[in-house]
N, C-alpha and C. Protein backbone atom coordinates (compact mmCIF):
# COMPACT_ATOMS: atom_id res chain seq x y z
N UNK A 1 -3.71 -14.76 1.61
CA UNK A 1 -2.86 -13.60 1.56
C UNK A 1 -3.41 -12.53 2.51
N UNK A 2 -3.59 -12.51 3.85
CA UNK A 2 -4.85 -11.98 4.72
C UNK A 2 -3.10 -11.55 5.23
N UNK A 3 -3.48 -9.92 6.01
CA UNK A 3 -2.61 -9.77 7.15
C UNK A 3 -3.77 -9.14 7.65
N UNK A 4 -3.40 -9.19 8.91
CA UNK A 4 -4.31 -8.51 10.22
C UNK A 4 -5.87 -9.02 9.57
N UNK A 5 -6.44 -7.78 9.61
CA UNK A 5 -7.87 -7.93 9.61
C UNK A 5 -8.58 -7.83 8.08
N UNK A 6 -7.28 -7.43 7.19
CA UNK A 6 -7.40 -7.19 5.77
C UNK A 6 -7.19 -8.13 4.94
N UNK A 7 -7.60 -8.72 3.92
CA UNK A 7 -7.08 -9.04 2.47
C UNK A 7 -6.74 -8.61 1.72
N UNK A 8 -5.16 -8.33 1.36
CA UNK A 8 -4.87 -7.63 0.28
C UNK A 8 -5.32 -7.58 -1.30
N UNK A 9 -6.39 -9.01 -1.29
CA UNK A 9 -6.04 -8.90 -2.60
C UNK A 9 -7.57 -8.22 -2.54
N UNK A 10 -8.21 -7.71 -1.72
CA UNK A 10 -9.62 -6.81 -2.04
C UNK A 10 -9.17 -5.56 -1.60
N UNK A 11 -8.22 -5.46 -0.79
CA UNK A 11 -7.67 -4.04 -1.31
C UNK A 11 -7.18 -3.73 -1.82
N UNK A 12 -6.28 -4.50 -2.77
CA UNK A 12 -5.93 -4.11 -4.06
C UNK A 12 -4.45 -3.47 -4.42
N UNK A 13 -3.66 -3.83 -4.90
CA UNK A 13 -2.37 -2.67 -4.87
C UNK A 13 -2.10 -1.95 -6.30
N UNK A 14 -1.99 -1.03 -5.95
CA UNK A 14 -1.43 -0.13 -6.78
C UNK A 14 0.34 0.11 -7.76
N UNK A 15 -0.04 0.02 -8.88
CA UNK A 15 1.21 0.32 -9.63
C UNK A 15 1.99 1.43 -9.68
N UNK A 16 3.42 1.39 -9.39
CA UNK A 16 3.96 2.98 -8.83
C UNK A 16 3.84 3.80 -10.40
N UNK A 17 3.69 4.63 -10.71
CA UNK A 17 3.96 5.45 -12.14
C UNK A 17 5.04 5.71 -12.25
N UNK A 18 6.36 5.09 -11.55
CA UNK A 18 7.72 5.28 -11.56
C UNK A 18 7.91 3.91 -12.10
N UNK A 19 7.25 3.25 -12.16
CA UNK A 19 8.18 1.83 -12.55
C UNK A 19 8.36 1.82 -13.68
N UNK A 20 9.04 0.64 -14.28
CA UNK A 20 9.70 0.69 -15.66
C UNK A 20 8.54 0.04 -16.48
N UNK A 21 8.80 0.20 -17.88
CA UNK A 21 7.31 -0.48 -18.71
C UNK A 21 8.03 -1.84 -18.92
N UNK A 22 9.46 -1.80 -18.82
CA UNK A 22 10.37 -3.47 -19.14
C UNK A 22 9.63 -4.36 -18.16
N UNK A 23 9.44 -4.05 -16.76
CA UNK A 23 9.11 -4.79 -15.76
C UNK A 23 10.34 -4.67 -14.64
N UNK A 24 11.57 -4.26 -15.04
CA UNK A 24 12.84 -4.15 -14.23
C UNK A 24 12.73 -4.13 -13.10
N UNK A 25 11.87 -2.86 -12.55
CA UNK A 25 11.97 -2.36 -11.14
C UNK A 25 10.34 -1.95 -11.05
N UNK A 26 9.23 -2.82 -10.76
CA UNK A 26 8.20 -2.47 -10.62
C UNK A 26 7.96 -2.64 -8.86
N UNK A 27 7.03 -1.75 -8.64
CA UNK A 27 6.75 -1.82 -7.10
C UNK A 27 5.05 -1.55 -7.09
N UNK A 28 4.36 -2.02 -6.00
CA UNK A 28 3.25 -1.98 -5.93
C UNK A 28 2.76 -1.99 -4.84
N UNK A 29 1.62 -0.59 -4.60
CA UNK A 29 1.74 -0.36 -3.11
C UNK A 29 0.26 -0.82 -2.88
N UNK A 30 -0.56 -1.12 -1.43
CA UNK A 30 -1.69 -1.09 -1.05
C UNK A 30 -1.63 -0.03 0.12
N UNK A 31 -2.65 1.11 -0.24
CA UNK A 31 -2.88 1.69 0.84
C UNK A 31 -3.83 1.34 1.76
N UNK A 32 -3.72 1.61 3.09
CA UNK A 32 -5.09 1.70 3.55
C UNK A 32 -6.12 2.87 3.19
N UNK A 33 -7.64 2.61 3.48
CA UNK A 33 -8.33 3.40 3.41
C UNK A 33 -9.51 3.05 3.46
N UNK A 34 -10.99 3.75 3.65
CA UNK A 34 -11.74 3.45 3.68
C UNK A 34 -12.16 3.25 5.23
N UNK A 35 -13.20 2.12 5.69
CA UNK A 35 -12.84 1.30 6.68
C UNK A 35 -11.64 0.27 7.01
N UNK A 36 -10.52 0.30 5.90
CA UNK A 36 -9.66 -0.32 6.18
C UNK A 36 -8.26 0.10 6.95
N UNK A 37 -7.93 -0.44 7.77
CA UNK A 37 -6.71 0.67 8.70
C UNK A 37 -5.47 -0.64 8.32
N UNK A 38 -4.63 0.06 9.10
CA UNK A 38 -3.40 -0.92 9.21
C UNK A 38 -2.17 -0.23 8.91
N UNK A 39 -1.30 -1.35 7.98
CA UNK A 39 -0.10 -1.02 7.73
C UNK A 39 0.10 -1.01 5.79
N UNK A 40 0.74 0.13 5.40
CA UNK A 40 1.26 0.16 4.25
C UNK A 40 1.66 -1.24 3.33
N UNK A 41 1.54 -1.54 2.62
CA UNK A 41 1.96 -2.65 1.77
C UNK A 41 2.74 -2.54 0.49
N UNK A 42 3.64 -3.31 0.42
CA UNK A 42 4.56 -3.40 -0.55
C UNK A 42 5.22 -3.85 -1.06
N UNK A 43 4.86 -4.44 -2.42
CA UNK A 43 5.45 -5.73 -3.23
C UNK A 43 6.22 -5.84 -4.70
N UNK A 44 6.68 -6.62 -5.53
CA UNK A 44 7.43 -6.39 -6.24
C UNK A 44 6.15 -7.04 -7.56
N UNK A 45 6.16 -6.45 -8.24
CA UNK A 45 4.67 -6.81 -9.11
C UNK A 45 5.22 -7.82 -10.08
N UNK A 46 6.39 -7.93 -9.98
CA UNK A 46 6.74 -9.03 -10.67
C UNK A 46 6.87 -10.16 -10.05
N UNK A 47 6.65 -10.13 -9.26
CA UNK A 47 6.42 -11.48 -7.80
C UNK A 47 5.13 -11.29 -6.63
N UNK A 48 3.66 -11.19 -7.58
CA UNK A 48 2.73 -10.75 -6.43
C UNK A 48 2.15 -11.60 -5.72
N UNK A 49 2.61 -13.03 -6.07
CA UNK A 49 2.69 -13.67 -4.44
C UNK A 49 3.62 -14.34 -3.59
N UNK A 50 5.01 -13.36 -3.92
CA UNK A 50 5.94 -13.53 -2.99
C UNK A 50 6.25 -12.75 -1.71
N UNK A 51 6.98 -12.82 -1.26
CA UNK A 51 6.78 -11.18 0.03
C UNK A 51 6.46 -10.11 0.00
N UNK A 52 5.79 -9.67 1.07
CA UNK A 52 5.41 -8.31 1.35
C UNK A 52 6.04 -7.30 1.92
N UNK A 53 6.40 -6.71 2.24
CA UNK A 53 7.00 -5.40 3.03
C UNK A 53 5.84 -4.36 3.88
N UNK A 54 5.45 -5.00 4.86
CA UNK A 54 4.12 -3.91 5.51
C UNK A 54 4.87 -2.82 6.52
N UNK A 55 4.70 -1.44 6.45
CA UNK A 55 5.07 -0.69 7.37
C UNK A 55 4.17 0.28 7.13
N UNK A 56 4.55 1.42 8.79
CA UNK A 56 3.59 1.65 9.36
C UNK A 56 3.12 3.27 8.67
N UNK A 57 2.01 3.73 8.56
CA UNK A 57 2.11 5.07 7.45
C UNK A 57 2.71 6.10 7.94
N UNK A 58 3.51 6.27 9.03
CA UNK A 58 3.95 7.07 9.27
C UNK A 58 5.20 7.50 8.65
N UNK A 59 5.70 5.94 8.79
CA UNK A 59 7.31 5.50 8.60
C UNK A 59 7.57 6.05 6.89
N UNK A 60 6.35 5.45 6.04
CA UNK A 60 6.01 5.46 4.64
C UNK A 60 5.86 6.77 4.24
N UNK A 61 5.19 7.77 5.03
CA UNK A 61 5.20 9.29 4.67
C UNK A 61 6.34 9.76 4.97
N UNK A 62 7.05 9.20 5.89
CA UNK A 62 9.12 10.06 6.05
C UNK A 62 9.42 9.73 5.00
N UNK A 63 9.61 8.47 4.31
CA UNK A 63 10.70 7.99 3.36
C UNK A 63 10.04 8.65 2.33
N UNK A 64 8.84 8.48 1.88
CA UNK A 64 7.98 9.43 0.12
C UNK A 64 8.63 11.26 0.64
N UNK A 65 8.46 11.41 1.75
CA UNK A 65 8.74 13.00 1.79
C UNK A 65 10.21 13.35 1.86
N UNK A 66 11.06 12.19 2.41
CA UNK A 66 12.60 12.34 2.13
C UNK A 66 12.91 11.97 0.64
N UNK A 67 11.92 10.94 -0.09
CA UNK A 67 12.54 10.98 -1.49
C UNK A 67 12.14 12.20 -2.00
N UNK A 68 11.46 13.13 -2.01
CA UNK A 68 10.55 14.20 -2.57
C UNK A 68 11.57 15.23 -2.24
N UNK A 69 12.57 15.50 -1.23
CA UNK A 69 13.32 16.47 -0.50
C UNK A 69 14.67 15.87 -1.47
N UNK A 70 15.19 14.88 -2.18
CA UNK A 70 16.26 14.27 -2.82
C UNK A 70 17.43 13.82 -1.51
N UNK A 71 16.67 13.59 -0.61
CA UNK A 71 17.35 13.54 0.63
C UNK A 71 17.87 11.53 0.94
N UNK A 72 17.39 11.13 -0.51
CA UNK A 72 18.09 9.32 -0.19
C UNK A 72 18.55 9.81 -1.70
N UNK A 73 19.44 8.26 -1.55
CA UNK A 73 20.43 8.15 -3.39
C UNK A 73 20.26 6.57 -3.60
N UNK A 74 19.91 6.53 -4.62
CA UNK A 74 20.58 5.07 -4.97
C UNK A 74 21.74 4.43 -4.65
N UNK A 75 21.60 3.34 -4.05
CA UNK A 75 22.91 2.59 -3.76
C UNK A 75 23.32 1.89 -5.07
N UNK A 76 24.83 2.19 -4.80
CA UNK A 76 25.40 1.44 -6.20
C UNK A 76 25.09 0.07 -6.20
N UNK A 77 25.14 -0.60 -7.58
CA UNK A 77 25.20 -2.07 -7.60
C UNK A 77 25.99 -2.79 -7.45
């Protein structure tokens, strides 16, 4: 489960404090940090060894600061 120069699973991901306690909509992020650089990580914790979603922290600080501004909506189902 290696991207680039990292292993995610020693860096570890994090549980959002938004997710549901059912399991519904859980998300789980890995930041970088440390000596570790790269790209954002992001998975569905109910599938943590199915796909990832890596993007870049820049991209990841627009979208957290546009959800924070109420500036996205949920798409209907």
């Amino acid at each position: 489960m290696a991207t680039g120069d990292r292993d995610l699973a020693v860096v570890g991901f994090k549980k959002s404090s938004y997710s549901s306690t059912q399991g519904a909509t859980c998300v789980e992020i890995a930041l970088p940090g440390g000596m570790v650089t790269g790209p954002i990580s992001i998975r569905d914790s109910k599938r943590p060894t199915g796909p990832t979603l890596h993007i870049h922290p820049a991209a990841y600080t627009a979208f957290t600061q546009a959800l924070a501004r109420g500036e996205l909506t949920r798409a209907a189902a």
